[in-house]
N, C-alpha and C. Protein backbone atom coordinates (compact mmCIF):
# COMPACT_ATOMS: atom_id res chain seq x y z
N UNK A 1 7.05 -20.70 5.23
CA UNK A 1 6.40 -21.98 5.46
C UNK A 1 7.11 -23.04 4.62
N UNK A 2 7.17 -24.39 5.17
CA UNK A 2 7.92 -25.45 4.44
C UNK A 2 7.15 -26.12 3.44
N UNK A 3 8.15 -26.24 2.37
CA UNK A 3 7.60 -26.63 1.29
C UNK A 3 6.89 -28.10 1.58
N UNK A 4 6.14 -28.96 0.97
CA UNK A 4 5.03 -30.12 1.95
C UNK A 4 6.35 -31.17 1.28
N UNK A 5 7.30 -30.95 -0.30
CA UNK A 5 7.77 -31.92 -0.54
C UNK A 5 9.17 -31.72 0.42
N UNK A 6 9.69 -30.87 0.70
CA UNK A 6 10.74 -30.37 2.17
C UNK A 6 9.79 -31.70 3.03
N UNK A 7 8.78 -31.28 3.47
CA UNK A 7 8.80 -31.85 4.97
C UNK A 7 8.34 -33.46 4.40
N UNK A 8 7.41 -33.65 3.51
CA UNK A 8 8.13 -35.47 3.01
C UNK A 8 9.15 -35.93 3.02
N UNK A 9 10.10 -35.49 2.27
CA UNK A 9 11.49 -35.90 2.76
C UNK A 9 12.19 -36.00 4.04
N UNK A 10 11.77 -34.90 4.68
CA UNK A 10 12.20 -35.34 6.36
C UNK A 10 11.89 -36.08 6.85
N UNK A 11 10.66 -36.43 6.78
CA UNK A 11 9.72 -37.41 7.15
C UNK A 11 10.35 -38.78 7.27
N UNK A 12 10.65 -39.06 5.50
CA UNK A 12 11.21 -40.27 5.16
C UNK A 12 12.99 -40.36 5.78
N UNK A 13 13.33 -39.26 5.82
CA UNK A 13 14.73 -38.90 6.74
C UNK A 13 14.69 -39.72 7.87
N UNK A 14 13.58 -39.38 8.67
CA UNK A 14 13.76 -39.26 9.79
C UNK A 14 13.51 -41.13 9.72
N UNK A 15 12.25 -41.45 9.82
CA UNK A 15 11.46 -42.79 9.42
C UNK A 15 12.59 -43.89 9.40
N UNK A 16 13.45 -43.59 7.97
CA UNK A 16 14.37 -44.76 7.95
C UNK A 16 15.58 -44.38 8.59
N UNK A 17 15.96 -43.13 9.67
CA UNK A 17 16.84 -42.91 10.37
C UNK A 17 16.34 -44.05 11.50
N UNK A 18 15.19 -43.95 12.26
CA UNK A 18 14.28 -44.55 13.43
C UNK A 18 14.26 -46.12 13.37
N UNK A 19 14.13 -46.39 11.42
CA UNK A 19 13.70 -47.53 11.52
C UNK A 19 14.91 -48.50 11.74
N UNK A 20 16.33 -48.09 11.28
CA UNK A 20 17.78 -48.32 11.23
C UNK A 20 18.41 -48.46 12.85
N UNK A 21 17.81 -47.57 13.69
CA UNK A 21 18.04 -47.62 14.61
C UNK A 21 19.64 -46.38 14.82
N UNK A 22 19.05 -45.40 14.35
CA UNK A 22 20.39 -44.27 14.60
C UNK A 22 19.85 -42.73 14.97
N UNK A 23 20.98 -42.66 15.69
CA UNK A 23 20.29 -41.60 16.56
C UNK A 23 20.42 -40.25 15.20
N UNK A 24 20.11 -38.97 15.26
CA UNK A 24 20.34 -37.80 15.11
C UNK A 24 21.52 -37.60 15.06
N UNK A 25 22.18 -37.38 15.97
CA UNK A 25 23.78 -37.33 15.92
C UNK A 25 24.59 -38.56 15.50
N UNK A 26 24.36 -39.82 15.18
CA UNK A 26 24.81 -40.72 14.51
C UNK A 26 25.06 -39.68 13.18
N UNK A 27 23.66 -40.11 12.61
CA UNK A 27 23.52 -39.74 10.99
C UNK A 27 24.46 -38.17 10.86
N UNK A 28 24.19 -37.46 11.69
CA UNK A 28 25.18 -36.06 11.31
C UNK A 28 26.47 -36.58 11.27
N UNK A 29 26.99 -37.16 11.76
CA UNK A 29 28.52 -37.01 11.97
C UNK A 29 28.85 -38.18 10.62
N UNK A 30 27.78 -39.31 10.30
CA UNK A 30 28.05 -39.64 8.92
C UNK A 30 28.10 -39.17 7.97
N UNK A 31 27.47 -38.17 7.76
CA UNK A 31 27.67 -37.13 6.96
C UNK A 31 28.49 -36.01 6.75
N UNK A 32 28.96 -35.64 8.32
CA UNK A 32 29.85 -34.50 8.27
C UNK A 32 29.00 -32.99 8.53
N UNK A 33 27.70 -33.37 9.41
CA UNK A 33 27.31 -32.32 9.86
C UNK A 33 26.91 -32.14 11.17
N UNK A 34 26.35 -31.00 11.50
CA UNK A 34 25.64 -30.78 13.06
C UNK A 34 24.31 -31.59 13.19
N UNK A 35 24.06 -32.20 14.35
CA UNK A 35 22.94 -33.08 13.93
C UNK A 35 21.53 -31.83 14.02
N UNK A 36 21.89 -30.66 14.43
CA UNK A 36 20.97 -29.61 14.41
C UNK A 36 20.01 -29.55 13.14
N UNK A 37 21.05 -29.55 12.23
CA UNK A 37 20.99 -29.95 11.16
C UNK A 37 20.03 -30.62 10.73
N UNK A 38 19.96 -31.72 10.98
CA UNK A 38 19.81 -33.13 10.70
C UNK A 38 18.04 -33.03 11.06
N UNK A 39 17.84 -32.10 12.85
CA UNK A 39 16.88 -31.81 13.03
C UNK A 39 16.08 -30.75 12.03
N UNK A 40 16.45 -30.20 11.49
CA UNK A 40 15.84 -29.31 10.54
C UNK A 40 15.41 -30.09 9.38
N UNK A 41 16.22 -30.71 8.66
CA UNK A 41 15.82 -31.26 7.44
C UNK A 41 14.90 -32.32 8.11
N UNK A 42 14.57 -32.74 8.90
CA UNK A 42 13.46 -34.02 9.25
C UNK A 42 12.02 -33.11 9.67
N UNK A 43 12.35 -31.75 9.92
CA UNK A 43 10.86 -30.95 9.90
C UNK A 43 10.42 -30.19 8.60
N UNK A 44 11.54 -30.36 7.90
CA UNK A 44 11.24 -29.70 6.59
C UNK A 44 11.26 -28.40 7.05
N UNK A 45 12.08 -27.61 7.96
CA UNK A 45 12.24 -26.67 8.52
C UNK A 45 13.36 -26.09 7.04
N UNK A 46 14.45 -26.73 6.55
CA UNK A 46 15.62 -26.71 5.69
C UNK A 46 15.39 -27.38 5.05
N UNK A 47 15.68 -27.14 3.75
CA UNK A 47 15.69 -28.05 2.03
C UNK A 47 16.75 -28.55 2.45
N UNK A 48 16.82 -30.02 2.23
CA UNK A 48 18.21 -30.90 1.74
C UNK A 48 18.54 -31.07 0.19
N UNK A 49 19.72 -30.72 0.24
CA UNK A 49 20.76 -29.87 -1.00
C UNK A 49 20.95 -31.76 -2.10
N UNK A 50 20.85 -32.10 -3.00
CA UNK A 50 21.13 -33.19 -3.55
C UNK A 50 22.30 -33.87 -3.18
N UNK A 51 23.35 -33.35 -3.29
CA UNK A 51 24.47 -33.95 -2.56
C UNK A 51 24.36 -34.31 -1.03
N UNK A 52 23.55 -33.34 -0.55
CA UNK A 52 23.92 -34.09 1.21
C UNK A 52 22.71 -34.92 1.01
N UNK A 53 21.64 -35.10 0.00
CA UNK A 53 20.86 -36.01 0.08
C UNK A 53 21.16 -37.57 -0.21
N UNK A 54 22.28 -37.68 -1.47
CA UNK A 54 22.48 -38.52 -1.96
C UNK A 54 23.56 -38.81 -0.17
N UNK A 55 24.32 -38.20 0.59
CA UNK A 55 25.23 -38.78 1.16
C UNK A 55 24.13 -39.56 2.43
N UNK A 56 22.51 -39.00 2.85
CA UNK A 56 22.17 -39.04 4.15
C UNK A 56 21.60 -40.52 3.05
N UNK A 57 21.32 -40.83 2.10
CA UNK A 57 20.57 -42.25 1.27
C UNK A 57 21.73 -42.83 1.59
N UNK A 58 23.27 -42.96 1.52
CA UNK A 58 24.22 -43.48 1.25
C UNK A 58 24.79 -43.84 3.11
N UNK A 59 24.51 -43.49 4.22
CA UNK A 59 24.49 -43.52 5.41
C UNK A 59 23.00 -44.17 5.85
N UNK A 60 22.02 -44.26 5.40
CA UNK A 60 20.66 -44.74 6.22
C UNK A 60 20.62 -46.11 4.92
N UNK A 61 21.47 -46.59 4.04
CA UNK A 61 21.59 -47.46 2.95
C UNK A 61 20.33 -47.95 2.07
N UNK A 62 19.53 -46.74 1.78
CA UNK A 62 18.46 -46.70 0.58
C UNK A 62 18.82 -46.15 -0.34
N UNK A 63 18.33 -46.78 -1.50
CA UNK A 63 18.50 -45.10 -2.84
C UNK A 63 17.55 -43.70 -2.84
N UNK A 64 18.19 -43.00 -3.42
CA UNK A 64 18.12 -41.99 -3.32
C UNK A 64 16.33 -41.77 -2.80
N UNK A 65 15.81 -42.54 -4.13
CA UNK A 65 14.52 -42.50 -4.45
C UNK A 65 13.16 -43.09 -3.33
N UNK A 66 13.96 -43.75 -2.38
CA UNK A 66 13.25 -43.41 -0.90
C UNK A 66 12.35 -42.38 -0.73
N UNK A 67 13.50 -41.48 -0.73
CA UNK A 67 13.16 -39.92 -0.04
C UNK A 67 11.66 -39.56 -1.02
N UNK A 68 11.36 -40.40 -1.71
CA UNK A 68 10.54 -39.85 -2.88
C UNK A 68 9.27 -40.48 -3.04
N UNK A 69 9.51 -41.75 -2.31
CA UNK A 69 8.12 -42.55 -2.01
C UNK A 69 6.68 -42.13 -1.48
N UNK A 70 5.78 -42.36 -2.68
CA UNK A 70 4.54 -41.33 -1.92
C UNK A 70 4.02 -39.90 -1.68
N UNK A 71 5.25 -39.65 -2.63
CA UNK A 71 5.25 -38.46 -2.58
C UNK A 71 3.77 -37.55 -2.93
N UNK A 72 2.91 -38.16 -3.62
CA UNK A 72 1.95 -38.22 -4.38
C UNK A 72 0.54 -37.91 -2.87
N UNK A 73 0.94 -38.24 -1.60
CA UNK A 73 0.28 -37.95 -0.71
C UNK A 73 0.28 -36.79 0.05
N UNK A 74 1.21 -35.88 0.20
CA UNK A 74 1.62 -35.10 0.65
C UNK A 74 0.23 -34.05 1.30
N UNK A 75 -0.45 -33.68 -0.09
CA UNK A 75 -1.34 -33.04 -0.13
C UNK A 75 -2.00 -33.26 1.24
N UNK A 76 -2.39 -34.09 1.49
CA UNK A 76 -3.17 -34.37 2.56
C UNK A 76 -3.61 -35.70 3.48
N UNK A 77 -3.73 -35.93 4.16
CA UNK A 77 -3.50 -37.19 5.32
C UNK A 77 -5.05 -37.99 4.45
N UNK A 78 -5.14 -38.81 3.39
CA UNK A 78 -5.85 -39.41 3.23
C UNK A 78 -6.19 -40.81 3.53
N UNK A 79 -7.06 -41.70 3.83
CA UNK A 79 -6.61 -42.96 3.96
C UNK A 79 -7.16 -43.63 2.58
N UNK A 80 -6.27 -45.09 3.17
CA UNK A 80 -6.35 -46.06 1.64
C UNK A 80 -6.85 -47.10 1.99
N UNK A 81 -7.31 -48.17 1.21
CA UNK A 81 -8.84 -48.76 1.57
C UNK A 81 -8.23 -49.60 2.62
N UNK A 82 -8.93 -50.46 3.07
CA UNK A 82 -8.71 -50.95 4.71
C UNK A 82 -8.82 -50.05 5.85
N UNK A 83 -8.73 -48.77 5.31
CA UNK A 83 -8.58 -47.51 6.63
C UNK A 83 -6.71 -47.86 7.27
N UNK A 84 -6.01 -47.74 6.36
CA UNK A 84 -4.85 -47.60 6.56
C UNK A 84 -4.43 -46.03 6.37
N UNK A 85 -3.81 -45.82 7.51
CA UNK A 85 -3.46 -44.42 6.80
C UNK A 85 -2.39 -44.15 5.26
N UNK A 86 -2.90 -43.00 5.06
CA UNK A 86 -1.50 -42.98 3.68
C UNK A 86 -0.04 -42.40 4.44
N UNK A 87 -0.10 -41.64 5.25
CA UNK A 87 1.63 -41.44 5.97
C UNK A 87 1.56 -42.86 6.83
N UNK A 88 1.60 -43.96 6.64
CA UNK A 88 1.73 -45.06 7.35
C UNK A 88 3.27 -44.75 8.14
N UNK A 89 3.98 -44.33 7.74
CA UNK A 89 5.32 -44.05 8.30
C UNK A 89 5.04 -42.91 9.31
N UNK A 90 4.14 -42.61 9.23
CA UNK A 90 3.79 -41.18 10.20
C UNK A 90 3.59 -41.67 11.74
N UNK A 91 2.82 -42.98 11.80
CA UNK A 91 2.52 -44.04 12.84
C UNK A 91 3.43 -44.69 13.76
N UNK A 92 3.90 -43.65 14.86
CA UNK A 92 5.06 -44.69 15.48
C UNK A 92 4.73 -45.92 15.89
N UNK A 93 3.55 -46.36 16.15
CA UNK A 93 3.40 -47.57 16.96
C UNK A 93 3.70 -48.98 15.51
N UNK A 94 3.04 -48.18 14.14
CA UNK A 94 3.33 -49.12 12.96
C UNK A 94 4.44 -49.15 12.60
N UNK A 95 5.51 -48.39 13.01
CA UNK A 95 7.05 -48.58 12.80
C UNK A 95 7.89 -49.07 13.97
N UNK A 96 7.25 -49.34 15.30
CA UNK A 96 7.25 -50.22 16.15
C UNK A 96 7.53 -51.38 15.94
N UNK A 97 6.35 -51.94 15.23
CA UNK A 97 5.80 -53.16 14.90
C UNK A 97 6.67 -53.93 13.82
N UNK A 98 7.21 -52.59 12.42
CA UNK A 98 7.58 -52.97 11.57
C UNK A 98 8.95 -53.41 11.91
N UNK A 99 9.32 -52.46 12.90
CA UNK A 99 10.81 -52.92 13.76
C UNK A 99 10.74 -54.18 14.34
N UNK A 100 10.07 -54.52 14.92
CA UNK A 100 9.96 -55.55 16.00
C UNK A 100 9.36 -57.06 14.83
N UNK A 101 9.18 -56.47 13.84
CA UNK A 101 8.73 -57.54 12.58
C UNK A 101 9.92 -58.31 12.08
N UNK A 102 10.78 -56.91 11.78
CA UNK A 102 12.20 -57.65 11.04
C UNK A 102 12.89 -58.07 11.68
N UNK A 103 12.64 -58.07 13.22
CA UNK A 103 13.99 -58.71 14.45
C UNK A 103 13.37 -60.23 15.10
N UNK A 104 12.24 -60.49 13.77
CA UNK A 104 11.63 -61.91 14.65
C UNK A 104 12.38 -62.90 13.42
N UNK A 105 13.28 -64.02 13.39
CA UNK A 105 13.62 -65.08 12.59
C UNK A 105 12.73 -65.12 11.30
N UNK A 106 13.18 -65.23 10.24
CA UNK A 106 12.16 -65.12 9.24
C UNK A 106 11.16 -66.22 9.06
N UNK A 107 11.70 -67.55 9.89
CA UNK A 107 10.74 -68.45 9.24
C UNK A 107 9.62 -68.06 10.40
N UNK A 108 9.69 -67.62 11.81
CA UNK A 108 8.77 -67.19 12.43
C UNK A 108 7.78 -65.83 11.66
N UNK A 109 8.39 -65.38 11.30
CA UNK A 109 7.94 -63.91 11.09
C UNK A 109 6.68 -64.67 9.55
N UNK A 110 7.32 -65.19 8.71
CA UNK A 110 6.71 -66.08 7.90
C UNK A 110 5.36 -66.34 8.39
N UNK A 111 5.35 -67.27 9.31
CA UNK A 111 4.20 -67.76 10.33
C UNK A 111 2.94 -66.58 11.33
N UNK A 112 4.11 -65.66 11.20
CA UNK A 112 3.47 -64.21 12.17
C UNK A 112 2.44 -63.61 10.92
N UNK A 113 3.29 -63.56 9.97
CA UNK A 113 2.37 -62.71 8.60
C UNK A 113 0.78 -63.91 8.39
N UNK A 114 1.50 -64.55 8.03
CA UNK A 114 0.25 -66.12 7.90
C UNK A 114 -1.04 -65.67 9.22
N UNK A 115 -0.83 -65.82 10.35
CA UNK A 115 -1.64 -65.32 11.07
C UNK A 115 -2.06 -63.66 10.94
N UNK A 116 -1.00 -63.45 11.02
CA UNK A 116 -2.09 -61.81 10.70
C UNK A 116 -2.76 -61.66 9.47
N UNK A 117 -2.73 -62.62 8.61
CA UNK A 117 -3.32 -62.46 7.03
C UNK A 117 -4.34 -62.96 7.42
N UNK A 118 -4.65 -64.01 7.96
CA UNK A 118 -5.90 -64.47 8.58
C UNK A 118 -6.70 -64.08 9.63
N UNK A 119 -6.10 -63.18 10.75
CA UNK A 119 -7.08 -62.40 11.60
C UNK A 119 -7.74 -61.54 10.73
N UNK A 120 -7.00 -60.75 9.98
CA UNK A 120 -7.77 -59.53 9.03
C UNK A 120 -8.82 -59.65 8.38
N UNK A 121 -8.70 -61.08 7.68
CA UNK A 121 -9.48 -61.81 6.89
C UNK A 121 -11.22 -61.92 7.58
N UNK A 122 -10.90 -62.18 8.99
CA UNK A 122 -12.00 -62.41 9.68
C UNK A 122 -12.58 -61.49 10.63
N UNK A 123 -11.89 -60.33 10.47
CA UNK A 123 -12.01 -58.79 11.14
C UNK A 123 -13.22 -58.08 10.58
């Protein structure tokens, strides 16, 4: 069975592979592997080795310490106040959004946050 901090890290593998916009076989061949591979370490099926970790941070352009964010949740799918989930990255439709957030002009996106700070407000 996979270790829960194995399959966090895939998680976050995979997440800012998705959120970058690169396929599976992109990221392998940046690295110099099979993207089979690539599928394993994102199920926490395979431990990723520090070195191919530091190279897949150094190809998806985070530090290392990404892979490490939250780690503190693992245990179990809890939520955090608002009723947000805690794997928020677990949420494709919220990494959708977060995609489709950073591809709007910032001074719009500015204006987008402003309104969504204020629907919530009145939710």
């Amino acid at each position: 069975m996979p270790h829960p901090v194995d399959i966090h890290v895939g998680k976050r593998v995979r997440h800012r592979r998705w959120l970058v916009g690169m396929t599976q076989q992109q990221l392998a061949q940046s690295v110099g592997i099979k993207f089979q591979q690539i599928q394993k370490y994102e199920t926490g099926a395979n431990r990723v080795s520090a070195s191919r970790l530091w190279d897949i941070a150094d190809a998806l352009d985070v530090d290392v310490s990404f892979f490490f964010e939250g780690i503190e949740h693992t245990s179990g799918e809890r939520e955090t106040s608002g009723s947000v989930p805690a794997d928020l990255l677990g949420d494709k439709e919220a990494l959708d959004l977060v995609r489709s957030y950073y591809a709007i002009p910032e001074n719009q996106r500015r204006r987008l946050f402003d309104l969504a700070r204020v629907l919530s407000d009145v939710a």
